[in-house]
Protein backbone atom coordinates (compact mmCIF):
# COMPACT_ATOMS: atom_id res chain seq x y z
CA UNK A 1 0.00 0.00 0.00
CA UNK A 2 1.09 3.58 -1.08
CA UNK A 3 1.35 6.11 2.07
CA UNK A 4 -1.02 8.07 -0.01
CA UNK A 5 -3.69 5.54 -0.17
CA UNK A 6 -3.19 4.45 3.51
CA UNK A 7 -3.60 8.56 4.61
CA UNK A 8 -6.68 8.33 2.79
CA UNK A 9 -8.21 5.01 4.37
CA UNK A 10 -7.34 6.58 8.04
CA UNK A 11 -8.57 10.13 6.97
CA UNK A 12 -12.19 7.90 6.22
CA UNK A 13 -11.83 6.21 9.73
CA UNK A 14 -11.16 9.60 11.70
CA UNK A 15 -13.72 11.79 9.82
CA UNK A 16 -16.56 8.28 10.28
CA UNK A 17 -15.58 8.92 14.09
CA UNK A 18 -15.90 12.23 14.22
CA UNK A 19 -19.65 12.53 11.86
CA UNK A 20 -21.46 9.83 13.93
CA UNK A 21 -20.04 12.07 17.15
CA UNK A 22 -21.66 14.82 15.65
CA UNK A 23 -24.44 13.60 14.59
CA UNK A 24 -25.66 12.21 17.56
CA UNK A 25 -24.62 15.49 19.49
CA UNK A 26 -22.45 12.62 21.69
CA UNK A 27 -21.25 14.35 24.83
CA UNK A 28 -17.36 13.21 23.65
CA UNK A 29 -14.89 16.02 22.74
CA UNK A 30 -13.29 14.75 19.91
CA UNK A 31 -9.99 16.72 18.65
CA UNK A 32 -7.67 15.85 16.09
CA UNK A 33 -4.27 17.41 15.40
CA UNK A 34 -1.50 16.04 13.14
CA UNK A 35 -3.21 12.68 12.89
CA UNK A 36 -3.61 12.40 16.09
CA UNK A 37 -7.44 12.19 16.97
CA UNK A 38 -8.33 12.53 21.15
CA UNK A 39 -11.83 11.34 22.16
CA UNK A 40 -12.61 12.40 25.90
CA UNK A 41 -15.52 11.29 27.26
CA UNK A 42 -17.26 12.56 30.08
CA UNK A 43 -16.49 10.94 32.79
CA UNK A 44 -12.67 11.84 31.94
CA UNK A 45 -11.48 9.01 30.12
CA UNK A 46 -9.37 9.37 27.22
CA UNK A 47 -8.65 7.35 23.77
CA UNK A 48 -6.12 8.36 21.48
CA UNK A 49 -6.34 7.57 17.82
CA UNK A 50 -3.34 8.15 15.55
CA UNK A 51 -1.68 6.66 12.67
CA UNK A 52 1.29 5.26 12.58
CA UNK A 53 2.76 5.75 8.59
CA UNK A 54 6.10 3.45 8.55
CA UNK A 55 4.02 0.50 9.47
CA UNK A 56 0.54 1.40 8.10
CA UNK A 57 -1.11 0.62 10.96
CA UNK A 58 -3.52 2.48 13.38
CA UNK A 59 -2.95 2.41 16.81
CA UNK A 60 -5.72 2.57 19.68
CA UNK A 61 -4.60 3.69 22.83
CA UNK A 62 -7.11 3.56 25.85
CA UNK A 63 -6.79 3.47 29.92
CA UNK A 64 -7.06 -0.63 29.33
CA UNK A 65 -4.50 -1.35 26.56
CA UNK A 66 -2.38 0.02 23.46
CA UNK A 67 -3.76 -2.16 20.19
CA UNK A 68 -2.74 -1.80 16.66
CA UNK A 69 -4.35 -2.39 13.66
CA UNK A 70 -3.60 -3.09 10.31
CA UNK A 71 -5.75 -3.36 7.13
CA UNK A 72 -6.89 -7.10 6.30
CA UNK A 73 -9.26 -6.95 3.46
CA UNK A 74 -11.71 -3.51 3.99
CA UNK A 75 -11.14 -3.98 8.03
CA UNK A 76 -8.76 -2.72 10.00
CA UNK A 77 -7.94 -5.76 12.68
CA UNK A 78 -5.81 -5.35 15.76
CA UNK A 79 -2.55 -7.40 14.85
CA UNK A 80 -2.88 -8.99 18.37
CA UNK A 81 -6.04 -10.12 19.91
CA UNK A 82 -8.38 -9.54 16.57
CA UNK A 83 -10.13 -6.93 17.37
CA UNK A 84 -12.42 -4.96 14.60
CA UNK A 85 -11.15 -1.48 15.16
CA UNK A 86 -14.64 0.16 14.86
CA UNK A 87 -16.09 -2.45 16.88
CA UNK A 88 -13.66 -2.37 19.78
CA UNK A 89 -13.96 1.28 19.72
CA UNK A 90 -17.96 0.86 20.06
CA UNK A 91 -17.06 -1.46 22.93
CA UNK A 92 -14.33 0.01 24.78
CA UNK A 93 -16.11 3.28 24.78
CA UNK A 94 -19.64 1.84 26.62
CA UNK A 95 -17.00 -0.11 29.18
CA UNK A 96 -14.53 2.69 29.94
CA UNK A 97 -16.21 5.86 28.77
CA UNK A 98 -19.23 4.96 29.63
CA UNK A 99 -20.82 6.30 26.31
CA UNK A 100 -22.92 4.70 23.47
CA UNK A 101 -20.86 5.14 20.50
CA UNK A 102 -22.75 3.84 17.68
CA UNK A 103 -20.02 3.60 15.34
């Protein structure tokens, strides 16, 4: 994959964050800067989102656990435990945000 073509495909993940945020007037604060996107929830918790070019990956942080994930098919799957990156997003943010994300 071309760094151009892997901007793009992360560039589609942030900005699908940051419309259904929007849209549902979420009570998240959701900043990005220099491909770096920061989701804080309410009650304080923080996720950071940001892309990590030599390896074409995107990387997950959250108070749990650092994941990465790659891009296996149309899916971005963390390299270690499986994970859908949407999905564990979804997940991660009802358990430690304590948010509905519908993503």
């Amino acid at each position: 994959m071309k760094d151009s073509e892997f901007h793009a495909l992360a560039d589609t993940i942030y900005q699908h964050i940051e419309n259904v945020i929007d849209k549902d007037e979420l009570d998240i604060d959701c900043e990005t800067l220099g491909g770096v996107m920061t989701l804080t929830f309410e009650n304080g918790v923080k996720f950071v989102i940001n892309r990590q070019e030599p390896l074409h990956q995107i990387w997950l942080a959250t108070r749990e656990n650092g994941h990465h994930f790659e891009l296996r098919g149309d899916k971005w799957i963390d390299n270690r435990q499986g994970h859908e990156l949407l999905s564990w997003v979804r997940l991660q943010a009802k358990e430690q945000g304590e948010t509905e994300l519908p993503i």
